[in-house]
C-alpha atoms as a PDB file:
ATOM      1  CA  UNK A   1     -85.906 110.629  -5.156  1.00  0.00           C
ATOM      2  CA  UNK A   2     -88.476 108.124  -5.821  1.00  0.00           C
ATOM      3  CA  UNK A   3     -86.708 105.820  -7.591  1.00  0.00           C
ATOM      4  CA  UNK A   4     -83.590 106.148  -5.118  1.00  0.00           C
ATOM      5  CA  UNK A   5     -86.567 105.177  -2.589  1.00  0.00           C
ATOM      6  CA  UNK A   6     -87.547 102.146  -4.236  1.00  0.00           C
ATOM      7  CA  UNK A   7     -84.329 101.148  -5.122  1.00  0.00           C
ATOM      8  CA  UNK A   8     -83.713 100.893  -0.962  1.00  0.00           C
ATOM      9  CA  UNK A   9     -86.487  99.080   0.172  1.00  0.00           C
ATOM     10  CA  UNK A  10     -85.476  96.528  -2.672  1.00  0.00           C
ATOM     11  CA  UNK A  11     -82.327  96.315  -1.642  1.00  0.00           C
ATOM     12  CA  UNK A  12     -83.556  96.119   2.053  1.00  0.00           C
ATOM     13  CA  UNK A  13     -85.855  93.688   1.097  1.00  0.00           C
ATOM     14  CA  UNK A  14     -83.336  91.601  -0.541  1.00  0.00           C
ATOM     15  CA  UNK A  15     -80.614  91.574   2.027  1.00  0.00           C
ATOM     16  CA  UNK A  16     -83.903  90.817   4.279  1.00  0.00           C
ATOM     17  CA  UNK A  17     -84.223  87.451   2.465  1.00  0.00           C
ATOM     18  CA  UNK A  18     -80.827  86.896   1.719  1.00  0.00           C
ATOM     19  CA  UNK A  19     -81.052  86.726   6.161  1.00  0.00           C
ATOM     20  CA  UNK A  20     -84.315  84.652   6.140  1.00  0.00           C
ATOM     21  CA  UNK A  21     -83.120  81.942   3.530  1.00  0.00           C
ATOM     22  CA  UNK A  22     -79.204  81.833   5.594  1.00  0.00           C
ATOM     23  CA  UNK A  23     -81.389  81.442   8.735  1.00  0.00           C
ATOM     24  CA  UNK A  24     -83.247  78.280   7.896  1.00  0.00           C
ATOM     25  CA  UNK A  25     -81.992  75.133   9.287  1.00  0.00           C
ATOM     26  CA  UNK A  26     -80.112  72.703   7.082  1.00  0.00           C
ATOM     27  CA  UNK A  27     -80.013  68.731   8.763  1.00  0.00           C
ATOM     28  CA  UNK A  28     -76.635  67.506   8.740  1.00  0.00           C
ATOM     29  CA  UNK A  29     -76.533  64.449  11.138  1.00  0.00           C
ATOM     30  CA  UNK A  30     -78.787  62.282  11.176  1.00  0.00           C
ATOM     31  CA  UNK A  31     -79.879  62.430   7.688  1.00  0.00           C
ATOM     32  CA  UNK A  32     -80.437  58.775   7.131  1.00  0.00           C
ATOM     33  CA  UNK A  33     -79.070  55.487   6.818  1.00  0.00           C
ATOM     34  CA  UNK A  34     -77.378  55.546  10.661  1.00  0.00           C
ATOM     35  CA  UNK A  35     -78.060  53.226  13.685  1.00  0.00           C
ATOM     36  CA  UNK A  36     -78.491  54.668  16.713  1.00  0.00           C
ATOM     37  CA  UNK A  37     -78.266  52.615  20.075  1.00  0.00           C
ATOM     38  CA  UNK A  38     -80.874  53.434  22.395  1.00  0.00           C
ATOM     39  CA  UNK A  39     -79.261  55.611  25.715  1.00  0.00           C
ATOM     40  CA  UNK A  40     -76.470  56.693  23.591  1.00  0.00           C
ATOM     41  CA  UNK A  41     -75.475  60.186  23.501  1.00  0.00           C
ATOM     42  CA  UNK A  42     -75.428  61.409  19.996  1.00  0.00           C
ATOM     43  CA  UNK A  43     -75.134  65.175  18.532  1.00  0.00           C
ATOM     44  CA  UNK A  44     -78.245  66.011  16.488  1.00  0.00           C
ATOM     45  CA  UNK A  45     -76.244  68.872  14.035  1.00  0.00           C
ATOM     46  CA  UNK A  46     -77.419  71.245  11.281  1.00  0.00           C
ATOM     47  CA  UNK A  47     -76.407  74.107   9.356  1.00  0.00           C
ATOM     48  CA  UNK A  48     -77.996  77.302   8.051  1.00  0.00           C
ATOM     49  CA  UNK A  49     -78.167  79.445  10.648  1.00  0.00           C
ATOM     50  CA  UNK A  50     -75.792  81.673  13.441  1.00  0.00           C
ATOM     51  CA  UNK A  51     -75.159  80.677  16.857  1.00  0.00           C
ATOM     52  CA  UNK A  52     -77.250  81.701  19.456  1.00  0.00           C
ATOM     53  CA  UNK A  53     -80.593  80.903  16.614  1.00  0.00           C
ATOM     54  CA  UNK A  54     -83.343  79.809  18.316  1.00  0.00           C
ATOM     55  CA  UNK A  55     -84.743  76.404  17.106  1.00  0.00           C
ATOM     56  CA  UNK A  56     -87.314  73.659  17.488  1.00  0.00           C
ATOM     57  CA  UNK A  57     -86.146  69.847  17.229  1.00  0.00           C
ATOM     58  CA  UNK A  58     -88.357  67.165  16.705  1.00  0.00           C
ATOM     59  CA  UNK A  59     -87.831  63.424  15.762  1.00  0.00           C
ATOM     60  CA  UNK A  60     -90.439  60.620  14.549  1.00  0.00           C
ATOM     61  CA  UNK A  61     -90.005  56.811  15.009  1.00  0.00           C
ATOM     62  CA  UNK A  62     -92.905  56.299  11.939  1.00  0.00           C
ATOM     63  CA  UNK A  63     -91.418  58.572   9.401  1.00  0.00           C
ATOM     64  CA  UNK A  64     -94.289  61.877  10.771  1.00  0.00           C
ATOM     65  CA  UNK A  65     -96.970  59.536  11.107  1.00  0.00           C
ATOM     66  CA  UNK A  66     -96.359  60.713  14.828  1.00  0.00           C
ATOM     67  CA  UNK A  67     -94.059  63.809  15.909  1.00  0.00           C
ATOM     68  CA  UNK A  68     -92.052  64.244  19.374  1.00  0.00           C
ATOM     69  CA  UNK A  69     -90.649  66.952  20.254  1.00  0.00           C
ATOM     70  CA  UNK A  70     -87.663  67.088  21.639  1.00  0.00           C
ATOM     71  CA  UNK A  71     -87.164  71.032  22.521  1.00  0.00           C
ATOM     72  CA  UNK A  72     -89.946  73.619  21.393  1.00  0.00           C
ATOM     73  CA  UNK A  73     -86.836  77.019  21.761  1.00  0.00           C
ATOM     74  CA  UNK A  74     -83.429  75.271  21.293  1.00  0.00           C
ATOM     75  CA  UNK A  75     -81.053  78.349  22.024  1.00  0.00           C
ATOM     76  CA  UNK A  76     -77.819  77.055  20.139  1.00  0.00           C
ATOM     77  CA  UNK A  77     -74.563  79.463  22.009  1.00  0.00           C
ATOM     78  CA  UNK A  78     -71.492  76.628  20.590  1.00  0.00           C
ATOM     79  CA  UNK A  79     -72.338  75.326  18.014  1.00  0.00           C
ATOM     80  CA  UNK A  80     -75.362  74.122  15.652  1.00  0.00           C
ATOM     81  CA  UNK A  81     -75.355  71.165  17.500  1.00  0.00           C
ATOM     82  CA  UNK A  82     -78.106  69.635  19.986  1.00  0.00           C
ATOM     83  CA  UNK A  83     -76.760  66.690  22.580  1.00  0.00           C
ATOM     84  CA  UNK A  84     -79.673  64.084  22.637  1.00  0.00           C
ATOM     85  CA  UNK A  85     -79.715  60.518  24.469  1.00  0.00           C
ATOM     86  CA  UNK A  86     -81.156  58.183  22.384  1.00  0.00           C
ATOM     87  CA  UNK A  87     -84.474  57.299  23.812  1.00  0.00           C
ATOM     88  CA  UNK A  88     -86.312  54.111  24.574  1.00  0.00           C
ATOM     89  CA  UNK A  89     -88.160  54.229  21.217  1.00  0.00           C
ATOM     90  CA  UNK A  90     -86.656  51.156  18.451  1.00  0.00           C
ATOM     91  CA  UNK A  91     -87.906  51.737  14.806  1.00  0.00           C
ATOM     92  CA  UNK A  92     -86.421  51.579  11.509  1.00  0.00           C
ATOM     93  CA  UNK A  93     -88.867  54.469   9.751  1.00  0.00           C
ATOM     94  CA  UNK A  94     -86.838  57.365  11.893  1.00  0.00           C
ATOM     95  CA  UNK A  95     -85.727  61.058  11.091  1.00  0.00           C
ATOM     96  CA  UNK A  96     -85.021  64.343  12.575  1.00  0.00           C
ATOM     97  CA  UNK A  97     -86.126  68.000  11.975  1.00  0.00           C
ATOM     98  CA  UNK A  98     -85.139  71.386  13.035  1.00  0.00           C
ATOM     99  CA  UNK A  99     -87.225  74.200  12.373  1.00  0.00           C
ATOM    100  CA  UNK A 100     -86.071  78.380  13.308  1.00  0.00           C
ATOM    101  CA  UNK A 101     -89.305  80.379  15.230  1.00  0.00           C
ATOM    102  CA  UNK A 102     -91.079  80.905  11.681  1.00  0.00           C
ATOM    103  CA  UNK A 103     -91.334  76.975  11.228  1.00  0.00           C
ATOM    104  CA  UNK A 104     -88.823  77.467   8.266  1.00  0.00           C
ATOM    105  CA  UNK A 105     -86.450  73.738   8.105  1.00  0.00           C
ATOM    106  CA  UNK A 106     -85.788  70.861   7.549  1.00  0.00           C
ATOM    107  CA  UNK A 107     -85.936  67.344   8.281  1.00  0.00           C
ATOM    108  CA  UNK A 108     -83.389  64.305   7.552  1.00  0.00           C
ATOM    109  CA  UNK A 109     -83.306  62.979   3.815  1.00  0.00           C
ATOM    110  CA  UNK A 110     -83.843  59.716   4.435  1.00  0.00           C
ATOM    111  CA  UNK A 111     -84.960  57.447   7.367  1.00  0.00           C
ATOM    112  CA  UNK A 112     -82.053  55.998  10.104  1.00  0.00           C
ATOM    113  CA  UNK A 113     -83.023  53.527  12.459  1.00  0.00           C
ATOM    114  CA  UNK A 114     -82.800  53.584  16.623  1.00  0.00           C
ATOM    115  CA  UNK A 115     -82.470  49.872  17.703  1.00  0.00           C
ATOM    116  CA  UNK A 116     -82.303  48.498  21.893  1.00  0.00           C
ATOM    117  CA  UNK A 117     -78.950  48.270  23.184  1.00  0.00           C
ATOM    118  CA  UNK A 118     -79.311  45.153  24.307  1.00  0.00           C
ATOM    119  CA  UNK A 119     -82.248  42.565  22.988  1.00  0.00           C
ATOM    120  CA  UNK A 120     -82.769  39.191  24.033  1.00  0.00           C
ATOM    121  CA  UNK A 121     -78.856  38.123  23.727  1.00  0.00           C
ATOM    122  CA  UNK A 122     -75.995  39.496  24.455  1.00  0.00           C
ATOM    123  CA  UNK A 123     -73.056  39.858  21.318  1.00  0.00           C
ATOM    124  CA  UNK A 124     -70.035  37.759  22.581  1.00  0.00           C
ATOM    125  CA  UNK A 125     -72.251  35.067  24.450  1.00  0.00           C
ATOM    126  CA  UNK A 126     -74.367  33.223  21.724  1.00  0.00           C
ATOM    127  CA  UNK A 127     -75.043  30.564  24.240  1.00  0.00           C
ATOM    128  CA  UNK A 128     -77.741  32.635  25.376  1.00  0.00           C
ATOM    129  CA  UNK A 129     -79.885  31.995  21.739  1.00  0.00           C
ATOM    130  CA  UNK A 130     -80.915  29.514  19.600  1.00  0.00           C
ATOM    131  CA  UNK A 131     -80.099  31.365  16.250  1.00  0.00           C
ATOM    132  CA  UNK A 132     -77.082  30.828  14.974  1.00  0.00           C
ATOM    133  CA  UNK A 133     -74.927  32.932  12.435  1.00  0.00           C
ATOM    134  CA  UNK A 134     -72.192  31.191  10.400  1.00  0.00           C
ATOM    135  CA  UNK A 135     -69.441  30.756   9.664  1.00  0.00           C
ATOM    136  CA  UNK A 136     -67.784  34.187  10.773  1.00  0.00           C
ATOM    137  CA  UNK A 137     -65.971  34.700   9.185  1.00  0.00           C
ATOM    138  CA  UNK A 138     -67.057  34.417   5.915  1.00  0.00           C
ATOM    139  CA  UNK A 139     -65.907  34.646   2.156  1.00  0.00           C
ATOM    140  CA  UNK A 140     -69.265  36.053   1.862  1.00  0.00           C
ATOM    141  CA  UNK A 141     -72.043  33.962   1.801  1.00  0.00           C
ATOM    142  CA  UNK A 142     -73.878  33.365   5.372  1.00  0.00           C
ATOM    143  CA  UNK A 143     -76.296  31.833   6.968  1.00  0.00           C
ATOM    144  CA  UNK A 144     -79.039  33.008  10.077  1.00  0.00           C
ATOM    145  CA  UNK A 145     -80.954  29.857  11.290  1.00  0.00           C
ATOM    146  CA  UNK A 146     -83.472  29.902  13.207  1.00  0.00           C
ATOM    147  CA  UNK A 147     -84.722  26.217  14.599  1.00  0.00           C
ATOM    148  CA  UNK A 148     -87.783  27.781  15.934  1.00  0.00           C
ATOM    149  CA  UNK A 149     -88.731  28.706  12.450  1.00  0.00           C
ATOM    150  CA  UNK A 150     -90.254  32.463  13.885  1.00  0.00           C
ATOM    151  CA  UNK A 151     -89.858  34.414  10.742  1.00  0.00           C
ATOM    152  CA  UNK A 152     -86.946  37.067  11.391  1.00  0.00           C
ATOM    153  CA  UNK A 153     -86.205  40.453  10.124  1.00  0.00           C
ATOM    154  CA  UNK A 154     -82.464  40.799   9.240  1.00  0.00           C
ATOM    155  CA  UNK A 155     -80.773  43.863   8.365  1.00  0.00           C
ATOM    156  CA  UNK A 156     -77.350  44.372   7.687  1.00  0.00           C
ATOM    157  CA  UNK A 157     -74.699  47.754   8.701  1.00  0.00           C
ATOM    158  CA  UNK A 158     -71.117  48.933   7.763  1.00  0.00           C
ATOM    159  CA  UNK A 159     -69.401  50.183  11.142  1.00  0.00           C
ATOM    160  CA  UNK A 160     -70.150  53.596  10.361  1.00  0.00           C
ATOM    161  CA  UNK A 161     -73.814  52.535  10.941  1.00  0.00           C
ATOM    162  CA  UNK A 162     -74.978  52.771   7.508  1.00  0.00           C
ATOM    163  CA  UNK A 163     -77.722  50.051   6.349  1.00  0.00           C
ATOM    164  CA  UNK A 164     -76.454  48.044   3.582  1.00  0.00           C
ATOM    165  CA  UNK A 165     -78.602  46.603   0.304  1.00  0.00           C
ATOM    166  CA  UNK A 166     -78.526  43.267   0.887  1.00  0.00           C
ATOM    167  CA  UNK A 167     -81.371  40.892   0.505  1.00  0.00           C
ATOM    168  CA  UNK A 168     -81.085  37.021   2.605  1.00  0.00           C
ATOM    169  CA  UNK A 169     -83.120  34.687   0.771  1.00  0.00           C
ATOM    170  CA  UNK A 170     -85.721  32.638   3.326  1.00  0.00           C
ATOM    171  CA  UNK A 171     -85.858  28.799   2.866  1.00  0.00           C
ATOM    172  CA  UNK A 172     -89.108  28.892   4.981  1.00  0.00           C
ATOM    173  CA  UNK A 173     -87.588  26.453   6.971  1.00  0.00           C
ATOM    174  CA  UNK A 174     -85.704  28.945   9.702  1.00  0.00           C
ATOM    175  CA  UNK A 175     -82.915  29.481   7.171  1.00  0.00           C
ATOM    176  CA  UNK A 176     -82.123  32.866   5.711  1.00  0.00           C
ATOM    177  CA  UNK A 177     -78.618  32.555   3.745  1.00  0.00           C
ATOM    178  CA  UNK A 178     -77.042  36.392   1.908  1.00  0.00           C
ATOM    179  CA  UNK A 179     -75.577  35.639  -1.139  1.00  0.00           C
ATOM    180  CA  UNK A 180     -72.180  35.803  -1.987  1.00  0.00           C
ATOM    181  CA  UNK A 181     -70.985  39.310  -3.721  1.00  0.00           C
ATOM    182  CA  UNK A 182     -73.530  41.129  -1.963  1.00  0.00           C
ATOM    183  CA  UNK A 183     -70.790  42.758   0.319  1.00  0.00           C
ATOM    184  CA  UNK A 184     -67.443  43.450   0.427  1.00  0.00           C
ATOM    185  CA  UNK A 185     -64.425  42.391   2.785  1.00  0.00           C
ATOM    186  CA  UNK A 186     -64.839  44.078   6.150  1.00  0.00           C
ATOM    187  CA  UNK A 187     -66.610  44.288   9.486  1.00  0.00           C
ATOM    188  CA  UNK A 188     -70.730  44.111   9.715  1.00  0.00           C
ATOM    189  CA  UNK A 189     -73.524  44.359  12.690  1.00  0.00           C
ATOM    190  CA  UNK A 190     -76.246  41.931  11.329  1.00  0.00           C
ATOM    191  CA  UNK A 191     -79.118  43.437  13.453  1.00  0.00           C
ATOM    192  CA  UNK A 192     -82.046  40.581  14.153  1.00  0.00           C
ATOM    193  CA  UNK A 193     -85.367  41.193  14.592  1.00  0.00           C
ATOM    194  CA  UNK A 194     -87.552  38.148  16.291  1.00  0.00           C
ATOM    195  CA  UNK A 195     -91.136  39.227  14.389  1.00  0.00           C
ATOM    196  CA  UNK A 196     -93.018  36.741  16.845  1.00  0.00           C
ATOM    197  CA  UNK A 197     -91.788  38.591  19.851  1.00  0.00           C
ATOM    198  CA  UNK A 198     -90.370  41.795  18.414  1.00  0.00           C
ATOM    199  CA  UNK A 199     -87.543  41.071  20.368  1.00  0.00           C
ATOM    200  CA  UNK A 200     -84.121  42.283  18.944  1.00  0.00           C
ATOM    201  CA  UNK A 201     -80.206  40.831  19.135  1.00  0.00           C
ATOM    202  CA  UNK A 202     -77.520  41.892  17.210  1.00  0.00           C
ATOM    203  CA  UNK A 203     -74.165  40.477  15.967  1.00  0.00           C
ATOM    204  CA  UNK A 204     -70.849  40.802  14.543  1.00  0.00           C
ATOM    205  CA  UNK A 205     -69.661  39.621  11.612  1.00  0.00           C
ATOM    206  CA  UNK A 206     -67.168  39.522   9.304  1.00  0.00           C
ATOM    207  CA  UNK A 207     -66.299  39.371   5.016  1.00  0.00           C
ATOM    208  CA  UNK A 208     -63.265  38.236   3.976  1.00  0.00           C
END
């Protein structure tokens, strides 16, 4: 009878965990490389646990230097799935976590960045800055110049808003030029960042 006993609580106790560990959040979306556009609506999603799983969502700009928390008892009836409009806060060093009520989770696996929708142009009318971006399109080998000669942070993403490894090499002179080879034929957002202002603009571009 005793060891029928013990055999039950292990087997309770293992079905126990088998429900702990299936309850634990899993981040799906966004779990890094993505660019989100501030006031958009995106879907914060996860796996791991049922519906109706109470959960805490948080997000950092500064990769947990700082933590804000979005909602403290996410009640999740649809879907593991949280609707959240992009706020007002730009960084590159961003993720997302979701947590059940025993602080059991997880957080994105790498950084994504949230970037202004607007900055100080507008993509279409380039009239409005002094940097210019050509030729676009290109065989692959372009050129950002800046005649104010502010020094510029330039980063580069698919249309799927994944960052691409690309590296622009800085005359010093308000010229940053990407190499040739360093991307292939399709459609790009070259995201600018004025470091003097921290002003940002983005634009289109495209690789033969």
């Amino acid at each position: 009878m005793k060891t029928i006993s013990t055999l039950l609580r292990f087997t309770i106790a293992v079905n126990l965990l088998t429900i702990a560990v299936q309850a634990q959040p899993l981040v799906t979306y966004p779990n890094g490389g993505e660019t989100l556009t501030v006031g958009s609506s995106v879907n914060i999603t996860w796996s791991g646990t049922a519906l109706n799983t109470v959960v805490g969502i948080d997000y950092t700009i500064d990769n947990w230097a700082n933590t804000i928390w979005l909602n403290t008892s996410y009640q999740n009836p649809a879907a593991n799935s949280y609707t959240w409009v992009v706020p007002n806060t730009p960084g590159t060093q961003c993720k997302v976590g979701v947590f059940n009520t025993s602080f059991d989770g997880d957080i994105s696996d790498n950084t994504f960045s949230i970037i202004p929708a607007t900055g100080n142009i507008n993509e279409g009318k380039t009239g409005f800055s002094p940097i210019s971006v050509f030729p676009n399109p290109s065989k692959g080998v372009m050129s950002v110049i800046n005649p104010f000669h502010a020094p510029l942070n330039l980063s580069v993403y698919d249309i799927l808003g994944k960052m691409q490894n690309v590296v622009f090499q800085n005359d010093g002179k308000g010229t940053y030029t990407l190499a040739q080879g360093m991307l292939q034929s399709g459609t790009y957002i070259l995201v600018i960042k004025d470091e003097s202002d921290g002003k940002f603009m983005r634009r289109k571009f495209q690789v033969e």
